[in-house]
Protein backbone atom coordinates (compact mmCIF):
# COMPACT_ATOMS: atom_id res chain seq x y z
CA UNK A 1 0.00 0.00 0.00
CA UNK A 2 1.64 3.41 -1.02
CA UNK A 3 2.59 5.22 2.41
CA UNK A 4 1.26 8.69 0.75
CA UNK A 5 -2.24 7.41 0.71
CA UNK A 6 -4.15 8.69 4.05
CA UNK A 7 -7.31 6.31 3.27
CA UNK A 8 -8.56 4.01 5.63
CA UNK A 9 -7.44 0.28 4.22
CA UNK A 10 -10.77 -0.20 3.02
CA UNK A 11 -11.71 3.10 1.38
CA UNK A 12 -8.31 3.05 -0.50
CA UNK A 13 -9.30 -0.34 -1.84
CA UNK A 14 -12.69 1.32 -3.15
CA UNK A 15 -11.03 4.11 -4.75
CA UNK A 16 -8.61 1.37 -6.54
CA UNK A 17 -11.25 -0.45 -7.92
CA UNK A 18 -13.20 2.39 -8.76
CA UNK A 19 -9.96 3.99 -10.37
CA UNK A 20 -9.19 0.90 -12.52
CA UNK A 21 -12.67 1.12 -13.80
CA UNK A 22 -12.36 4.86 -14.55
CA UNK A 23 -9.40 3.83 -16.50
CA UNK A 24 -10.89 0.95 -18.13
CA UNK A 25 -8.59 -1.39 -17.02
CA UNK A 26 -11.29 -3.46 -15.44
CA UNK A 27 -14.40 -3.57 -17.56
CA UNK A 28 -17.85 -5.21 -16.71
CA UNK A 29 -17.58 -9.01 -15.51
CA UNK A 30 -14.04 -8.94 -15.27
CA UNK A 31 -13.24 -10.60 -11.81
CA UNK A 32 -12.19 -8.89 -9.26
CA UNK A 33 -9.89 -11.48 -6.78
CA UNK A 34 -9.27 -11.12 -3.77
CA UNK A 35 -5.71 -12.34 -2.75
CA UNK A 36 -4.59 -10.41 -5.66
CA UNK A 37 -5.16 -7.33 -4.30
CA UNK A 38 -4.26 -8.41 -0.88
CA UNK A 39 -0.77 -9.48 -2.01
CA UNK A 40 -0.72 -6.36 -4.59
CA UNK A 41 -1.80 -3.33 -1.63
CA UNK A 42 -0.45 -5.80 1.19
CA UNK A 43 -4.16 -4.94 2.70
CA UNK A 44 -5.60 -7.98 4.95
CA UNK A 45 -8.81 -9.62 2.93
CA UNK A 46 -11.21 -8.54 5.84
CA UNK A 47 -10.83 -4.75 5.14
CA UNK A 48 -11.08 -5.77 1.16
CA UNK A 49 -13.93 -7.88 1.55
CA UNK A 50 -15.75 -5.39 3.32
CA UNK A 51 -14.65 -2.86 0.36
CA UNK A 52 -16.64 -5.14 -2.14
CA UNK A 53 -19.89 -5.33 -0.16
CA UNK A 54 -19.74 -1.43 -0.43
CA UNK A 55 -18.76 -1.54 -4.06
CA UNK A 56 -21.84 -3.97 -4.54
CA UNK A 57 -24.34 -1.77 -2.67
CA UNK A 58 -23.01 0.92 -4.71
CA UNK A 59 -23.75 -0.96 -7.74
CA UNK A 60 -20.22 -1.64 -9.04
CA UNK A 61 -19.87 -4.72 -7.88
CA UNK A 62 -21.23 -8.14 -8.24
CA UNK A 63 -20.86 -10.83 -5.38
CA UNK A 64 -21.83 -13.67 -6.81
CA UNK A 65 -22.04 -17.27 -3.69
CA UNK A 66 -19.16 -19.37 -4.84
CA UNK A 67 -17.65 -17.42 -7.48
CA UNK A 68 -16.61 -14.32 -6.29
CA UNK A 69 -16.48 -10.26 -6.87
CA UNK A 70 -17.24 -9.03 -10.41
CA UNK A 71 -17.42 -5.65 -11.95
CA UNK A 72 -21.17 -5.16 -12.27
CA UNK A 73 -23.30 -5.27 -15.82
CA UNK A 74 -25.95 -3.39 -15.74
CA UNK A 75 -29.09 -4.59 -18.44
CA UNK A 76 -30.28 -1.77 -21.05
CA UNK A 77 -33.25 -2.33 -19.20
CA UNK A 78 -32.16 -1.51 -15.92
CA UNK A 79 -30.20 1.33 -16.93
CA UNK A 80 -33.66 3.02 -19.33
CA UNK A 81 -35.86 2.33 -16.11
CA UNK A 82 -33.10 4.48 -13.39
CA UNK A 83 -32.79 7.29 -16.10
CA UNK A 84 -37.03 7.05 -16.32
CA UNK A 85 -37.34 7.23 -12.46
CA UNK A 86 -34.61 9.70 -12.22
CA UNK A 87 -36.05 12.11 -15.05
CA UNK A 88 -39.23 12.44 -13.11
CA UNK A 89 -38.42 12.96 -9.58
CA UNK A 90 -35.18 15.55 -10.83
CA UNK A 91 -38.08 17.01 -12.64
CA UNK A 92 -40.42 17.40 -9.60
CA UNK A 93 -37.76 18.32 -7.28
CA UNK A 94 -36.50 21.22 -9.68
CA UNK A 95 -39.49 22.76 -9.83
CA UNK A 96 -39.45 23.07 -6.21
CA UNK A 97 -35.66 24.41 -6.37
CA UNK A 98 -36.62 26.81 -8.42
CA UNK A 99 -38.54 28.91 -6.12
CA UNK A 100 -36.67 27.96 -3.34
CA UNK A 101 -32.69 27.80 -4.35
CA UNK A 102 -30.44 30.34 -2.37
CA UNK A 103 -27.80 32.94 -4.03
CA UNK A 104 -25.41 31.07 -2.03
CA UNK A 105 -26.82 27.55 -3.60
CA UNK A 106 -26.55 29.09 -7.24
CA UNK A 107 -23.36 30.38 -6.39
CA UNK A 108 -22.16 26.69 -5.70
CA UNK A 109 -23.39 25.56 -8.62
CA UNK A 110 -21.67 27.95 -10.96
CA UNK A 111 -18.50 27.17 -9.14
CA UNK A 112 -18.87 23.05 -10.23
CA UNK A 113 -19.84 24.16 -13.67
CA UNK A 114 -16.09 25.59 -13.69
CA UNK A 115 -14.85 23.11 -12.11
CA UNK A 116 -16.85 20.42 -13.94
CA UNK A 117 -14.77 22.56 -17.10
CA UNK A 118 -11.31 22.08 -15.58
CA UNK A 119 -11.91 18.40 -15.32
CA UNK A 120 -12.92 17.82 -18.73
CA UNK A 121 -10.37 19.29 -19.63
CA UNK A 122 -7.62 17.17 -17.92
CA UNK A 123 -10.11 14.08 -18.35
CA UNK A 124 -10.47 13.58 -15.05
CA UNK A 125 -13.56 11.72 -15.07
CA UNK A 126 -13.43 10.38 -11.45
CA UNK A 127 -13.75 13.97 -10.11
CA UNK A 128 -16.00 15.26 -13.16
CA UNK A 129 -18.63 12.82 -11.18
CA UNK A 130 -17.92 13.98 -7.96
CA UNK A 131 -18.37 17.55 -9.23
CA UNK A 132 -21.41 16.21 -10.79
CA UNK A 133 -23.14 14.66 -8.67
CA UNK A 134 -23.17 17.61 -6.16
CA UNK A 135 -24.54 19.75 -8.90
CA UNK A 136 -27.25 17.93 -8.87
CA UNK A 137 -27.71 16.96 -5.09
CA UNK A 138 -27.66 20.83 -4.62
CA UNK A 139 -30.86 20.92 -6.82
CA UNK A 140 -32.30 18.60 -5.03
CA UNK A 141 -31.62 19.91 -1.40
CA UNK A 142 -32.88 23.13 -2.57
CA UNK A 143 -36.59 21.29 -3.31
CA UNK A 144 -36.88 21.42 0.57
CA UNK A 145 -37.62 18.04 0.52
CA UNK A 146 -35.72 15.49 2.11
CA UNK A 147 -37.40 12.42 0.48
CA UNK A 148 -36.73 14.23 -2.90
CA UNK A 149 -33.36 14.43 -1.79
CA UNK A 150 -33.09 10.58 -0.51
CA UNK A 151 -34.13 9.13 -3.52
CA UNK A 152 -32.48 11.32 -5.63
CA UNK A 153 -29.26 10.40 -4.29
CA UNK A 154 -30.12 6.52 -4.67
CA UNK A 155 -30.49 7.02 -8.32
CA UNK A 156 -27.03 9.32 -8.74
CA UNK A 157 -25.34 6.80 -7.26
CA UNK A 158 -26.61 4.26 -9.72
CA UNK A 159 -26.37 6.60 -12.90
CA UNK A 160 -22.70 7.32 -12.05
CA UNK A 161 -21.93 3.38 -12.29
CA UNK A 162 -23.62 4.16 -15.94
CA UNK A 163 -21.04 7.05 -16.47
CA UNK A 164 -18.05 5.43 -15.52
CA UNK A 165 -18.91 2.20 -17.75
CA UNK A 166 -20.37 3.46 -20.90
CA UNK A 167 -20.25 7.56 -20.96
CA UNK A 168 -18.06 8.75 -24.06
CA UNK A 169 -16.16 11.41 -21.78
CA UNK A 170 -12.72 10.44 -22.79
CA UNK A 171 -13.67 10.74 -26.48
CA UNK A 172 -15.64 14.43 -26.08
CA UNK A 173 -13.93 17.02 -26.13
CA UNK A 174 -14.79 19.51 -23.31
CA UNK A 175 -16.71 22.19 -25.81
CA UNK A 176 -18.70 19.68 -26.94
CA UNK A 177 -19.89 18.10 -23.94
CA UNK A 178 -23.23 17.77 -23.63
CA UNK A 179 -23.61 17.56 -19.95
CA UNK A 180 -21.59 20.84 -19.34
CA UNK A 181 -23.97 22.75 -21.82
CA UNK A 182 -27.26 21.34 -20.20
CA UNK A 183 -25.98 22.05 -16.59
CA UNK A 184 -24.99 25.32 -17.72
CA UNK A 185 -28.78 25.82 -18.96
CA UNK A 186 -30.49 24.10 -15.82
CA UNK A 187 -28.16 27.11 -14.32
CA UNK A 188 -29.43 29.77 -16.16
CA UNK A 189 -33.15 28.14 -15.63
CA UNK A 190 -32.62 28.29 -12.24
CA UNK A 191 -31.07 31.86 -12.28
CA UNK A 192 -34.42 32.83 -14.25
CA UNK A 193 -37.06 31.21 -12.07
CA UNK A 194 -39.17 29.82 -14.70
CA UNK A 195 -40.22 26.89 -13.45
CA UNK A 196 -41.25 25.44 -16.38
CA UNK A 197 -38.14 25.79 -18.49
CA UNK A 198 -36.52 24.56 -15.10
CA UNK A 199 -38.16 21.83 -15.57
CA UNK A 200 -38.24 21.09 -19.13
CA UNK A 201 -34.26 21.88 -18.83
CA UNK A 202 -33.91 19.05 -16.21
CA UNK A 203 -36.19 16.31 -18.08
CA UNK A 204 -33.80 17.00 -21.41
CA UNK A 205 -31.01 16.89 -20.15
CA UNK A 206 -31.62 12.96 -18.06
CA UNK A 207 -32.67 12.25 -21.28
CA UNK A 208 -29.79 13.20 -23.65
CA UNK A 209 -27.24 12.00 -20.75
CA UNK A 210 -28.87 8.54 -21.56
CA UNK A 211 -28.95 9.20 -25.45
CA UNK A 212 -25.30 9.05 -25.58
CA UNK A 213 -24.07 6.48 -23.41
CA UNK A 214 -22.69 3.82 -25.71
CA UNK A 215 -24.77 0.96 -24.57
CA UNK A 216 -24.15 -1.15 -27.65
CA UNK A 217 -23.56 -4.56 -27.26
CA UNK A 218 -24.91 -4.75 -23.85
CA UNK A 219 -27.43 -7.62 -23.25
């Protein structure tokens, strides 16, 4: 284990894993073993065992009796009926936000939109989804309601599985991103107070961000 890293043994073995995805040098069903990465990180098994149970509630990971840890594979199916669920409560929940959001909220968000920029711009998709996924968390805590917020959450942690697997981010270049354009206009929406463009915004863009992942060949 590198003496640098400050994680706990078994968050440093999620951020590996999730790394290694990010990188796509572990793609979906590829095994994930566990005395490899003990004798690899020098990390006991318990602490990576217990890394792969969060990995799998995350959705990552598969623990399958008998066989072992795999990198998840999500169906087409699956992955069309989060995006449905999460385009209508996002959708609800903004139109809330929109009445509701603080200067210091909107503030935030313009600050992740330019750091959202930066990195894209170094590819740095394992932060892009952190920045990401507080842009939209901040939409949804401003809907001043917390089961808005709950599920909302649920189903960003499951679309960011989606993003790390099959998003084209390393091919896009940052100008042409999609996301960054539609977050910039859920922004301005927002900055507006038209709740019905704030809403139409947020339905669009769950839908585009769907559009383009490259979900050929998936079963």
């Amino acid at each position: 284990m590198n003496d640098e890293v400050k994680l706990a043994p078994e968050e440093y073995i999620c951020k590996l894993i999730k790394d290694r995805i990010i990188k796509r040098e572990l793609f979906p069903k590829s095994q994930i073993i566990e005395l490899q990465l003990a004798e690899e990180t020098g990390i006991s098994r318990t602490p990576i065992r217990q890394a792969l149970k969060k990995l799998s509630y995350d959705g990552l990971v598969d623990i399958i009796p008998n066989r072992g840890a795999f990198v998840a594979s999500p169906t087409i199916e699956e992955i069309i009926s989060v995006y449905e669920c999460k385009k209508v409560l996002e959708a609800a929940a903004i139109e809330k936000s929109c009445m509701n959001i603080t200067d210091e909220e909107l503030y935030r968000l313009e600050e992740l939109l330019n750091q959202g920029i930066q990195t894209h711009n170094t590819k740095d998709l394992y932060n892009f989804i952190l920045f990401n996924e507080e842009f939209h968390m901040i939409i949804a805590k401003a809907s001043r309601n917390k089961y808005y917020e709950k599920y909302i959450k649920e189903l960003i942690e499951k679309t960011n599985v989606y993003l790390i697997f099959y998003d084209r981010f390393m091919l896009t270049a940052t100008d042409e991103s999609a996301a960054i354009k539609e977050h910039f206009k859920i922004l301005d929406a927002l900055k507006s107070k038209n709740i019905e463009v704030c809403v139409e915004a947020s339905i669009r863009h769950n839908q585009i961000t769907l559009d383009q992942l490259s979900l050929k060949g998936i079963v």
